[in-house]
Protein backbone atom coordinates (compact mmCIF):
# COMPACT_ATOMS: atom_id res chain seq x y z
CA UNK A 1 124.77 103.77 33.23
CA UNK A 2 121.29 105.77 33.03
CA UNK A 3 122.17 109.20 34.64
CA UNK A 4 118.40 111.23 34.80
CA UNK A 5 117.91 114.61 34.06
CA UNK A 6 118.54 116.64 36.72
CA UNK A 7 114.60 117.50 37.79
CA UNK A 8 114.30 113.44 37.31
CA UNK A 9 114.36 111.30 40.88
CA UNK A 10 114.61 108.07 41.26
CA UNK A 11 111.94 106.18 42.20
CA UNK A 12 111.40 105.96 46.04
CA UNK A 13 108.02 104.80 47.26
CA UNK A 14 108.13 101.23 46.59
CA UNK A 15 107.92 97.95 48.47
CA UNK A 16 110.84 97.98 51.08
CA UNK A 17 112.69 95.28 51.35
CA UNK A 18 115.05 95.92 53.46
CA UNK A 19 116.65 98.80 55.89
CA UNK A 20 118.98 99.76 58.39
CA UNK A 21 121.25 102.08 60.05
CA UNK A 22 125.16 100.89 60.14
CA UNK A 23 128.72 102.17 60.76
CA UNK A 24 131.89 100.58 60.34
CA UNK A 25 130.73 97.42 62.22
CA UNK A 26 128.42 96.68 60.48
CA UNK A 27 129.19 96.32 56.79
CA UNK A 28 129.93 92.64 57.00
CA UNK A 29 126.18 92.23 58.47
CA UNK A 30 124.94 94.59 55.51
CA UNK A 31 126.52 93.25 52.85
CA UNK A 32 125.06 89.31 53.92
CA UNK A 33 122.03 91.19 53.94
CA UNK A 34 122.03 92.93 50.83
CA UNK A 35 123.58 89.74 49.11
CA UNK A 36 120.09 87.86 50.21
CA UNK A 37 117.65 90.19 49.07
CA UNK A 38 119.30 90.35 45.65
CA UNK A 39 118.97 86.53 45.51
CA UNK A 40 115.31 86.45 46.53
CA UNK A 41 114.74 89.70 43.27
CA UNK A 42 115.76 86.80 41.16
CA UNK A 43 119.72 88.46 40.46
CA UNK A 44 121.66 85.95 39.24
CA UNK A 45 125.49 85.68 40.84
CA UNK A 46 127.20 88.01 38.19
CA UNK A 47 124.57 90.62 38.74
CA UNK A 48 124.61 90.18 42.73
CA UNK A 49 128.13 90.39 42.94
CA UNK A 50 127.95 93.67 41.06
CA UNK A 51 125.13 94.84 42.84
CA UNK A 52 126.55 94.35 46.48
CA UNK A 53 129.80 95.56 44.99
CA UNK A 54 128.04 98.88 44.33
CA UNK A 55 126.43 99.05 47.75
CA UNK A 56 129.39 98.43 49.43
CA UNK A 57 131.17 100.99 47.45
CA UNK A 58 128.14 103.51 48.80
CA UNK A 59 128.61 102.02 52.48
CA UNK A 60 131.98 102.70 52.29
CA UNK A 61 131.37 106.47 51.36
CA UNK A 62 129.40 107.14 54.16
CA UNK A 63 132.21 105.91 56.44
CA UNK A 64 134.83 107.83 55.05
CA UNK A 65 133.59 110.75 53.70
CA UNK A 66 129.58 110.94 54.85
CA UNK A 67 130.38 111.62 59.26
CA UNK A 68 131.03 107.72 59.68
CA UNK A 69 127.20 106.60 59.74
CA UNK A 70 124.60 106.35 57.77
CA UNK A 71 121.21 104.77 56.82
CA UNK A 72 120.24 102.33 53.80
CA UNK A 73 117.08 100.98 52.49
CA UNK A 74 116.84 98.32 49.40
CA UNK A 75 113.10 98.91 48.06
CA UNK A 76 111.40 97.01 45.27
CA UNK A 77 110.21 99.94 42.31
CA UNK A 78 109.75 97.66 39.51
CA UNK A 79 113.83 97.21 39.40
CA UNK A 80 116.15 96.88 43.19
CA UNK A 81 117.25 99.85 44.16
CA UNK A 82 119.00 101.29 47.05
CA UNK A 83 118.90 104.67 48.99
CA UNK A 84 121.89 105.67 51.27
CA UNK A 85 121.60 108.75 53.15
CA UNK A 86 124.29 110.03 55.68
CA UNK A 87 124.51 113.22 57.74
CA UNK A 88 127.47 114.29 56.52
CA UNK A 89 129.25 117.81 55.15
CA UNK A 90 127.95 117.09 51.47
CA UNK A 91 130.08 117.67 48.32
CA UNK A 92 129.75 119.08 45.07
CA UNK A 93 128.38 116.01 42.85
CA UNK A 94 129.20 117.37 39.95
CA UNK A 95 132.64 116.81 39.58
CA UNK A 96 131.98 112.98 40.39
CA UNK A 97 128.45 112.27 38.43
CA UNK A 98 128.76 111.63 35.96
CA UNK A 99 131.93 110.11 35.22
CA UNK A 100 132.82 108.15 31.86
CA UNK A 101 136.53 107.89 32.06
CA UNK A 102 138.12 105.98 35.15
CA UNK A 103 139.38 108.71 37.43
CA UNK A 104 143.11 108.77 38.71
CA UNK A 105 143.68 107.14 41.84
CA UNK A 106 144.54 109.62 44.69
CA UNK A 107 144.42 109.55 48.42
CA UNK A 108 141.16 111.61 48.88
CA UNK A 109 139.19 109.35 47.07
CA UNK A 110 137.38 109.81 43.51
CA UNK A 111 137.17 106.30 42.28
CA UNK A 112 133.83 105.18 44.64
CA UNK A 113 131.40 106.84 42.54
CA UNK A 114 132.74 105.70 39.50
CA UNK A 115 133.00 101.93 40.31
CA UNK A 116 129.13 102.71 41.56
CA UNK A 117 128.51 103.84 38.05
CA UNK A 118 129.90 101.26 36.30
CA UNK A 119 127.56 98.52 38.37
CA UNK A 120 124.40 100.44 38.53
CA UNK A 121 122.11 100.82 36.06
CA UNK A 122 120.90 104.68 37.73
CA UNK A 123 122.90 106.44 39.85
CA UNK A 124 121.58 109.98 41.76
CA UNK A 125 123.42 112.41 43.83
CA UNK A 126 121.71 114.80 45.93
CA UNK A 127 124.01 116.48 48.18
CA UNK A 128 124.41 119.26 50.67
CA UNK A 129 125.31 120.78 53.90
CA UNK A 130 122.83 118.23 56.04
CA UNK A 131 124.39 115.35 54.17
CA UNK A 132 123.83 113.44 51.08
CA UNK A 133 121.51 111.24 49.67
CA UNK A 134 122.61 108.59 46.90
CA UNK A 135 120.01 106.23 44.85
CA UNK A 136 121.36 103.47 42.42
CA UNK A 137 119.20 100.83 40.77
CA UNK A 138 121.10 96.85 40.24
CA UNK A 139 121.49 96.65 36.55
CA UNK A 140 120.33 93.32 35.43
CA UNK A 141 120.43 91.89 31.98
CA UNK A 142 117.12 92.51 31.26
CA UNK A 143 117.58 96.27 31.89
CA UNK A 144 120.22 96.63 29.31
């Protein structure tokens, strides 16, 4: 996983390919969704699997931890990537990003971020009290 400096962002003007709002509802929806574009970037199955895997993990955030809503956007920057953005109470990144050892399972949580890392080849945190923000790029052979 490619973690950037911290005054390094990842990329965000680029072609969009895809966005939407969802809640709980609508992850099945999402996922279909996400799972098509990947296809039509030329992913093959191991790397769309992995990709939407990642998403969903990010989805899944927002629900539980992020106020239960969120937004999403899959743009094309030379490489898929995806920015989720919720309104949430933030948290303090650093003691999830980065992450090389597998966490311990708990009750609160931990492990999303880490399963993120492991399927994305970038991964960005920016969190705070108006919510958090969280860009990944799909890692795809060719990106190493």
């Amino acid at each position: 996983m490619a973690i950037p400096p911290r005054d390094q962002h990842a990329p965000t003007a680029g072609r969009p390919l895809f966005s939407t709002s969802f809640d709980l509802t609508d992850l099945a929806r999402v996922r279909i969704e996400i799972e098509a574009v990947s296809r039509r970037c030329g992913l093959d199955q191991d790397e769309i699997e992995d990709w939407v895997t990642a998403v969903n993990e990010l989805l899944i955030n927002v629900i539980r931890h992020g106020g239960g809503s969120g937004s999403m956007r899959l743009l094309l920057d030379g490489r898929l990537t995806c920015e989720v953005t919720d309104q949430g109470r933030g948290f303090n990144a650093a003691r999830y990003v980065p992450r090389v050892e597998r966490p311990p399972l708990s009750g609160a949580g931990g492990m999303g971020l880490w399963v993120v890392g492991q399927m994305a080849d970038y991964l960005l945190v920016v969190s705070g009290p108006a919510g958090t923000t969280i860009r990944i790029a799909a890692r795809t052979r060719d990106a190493g």
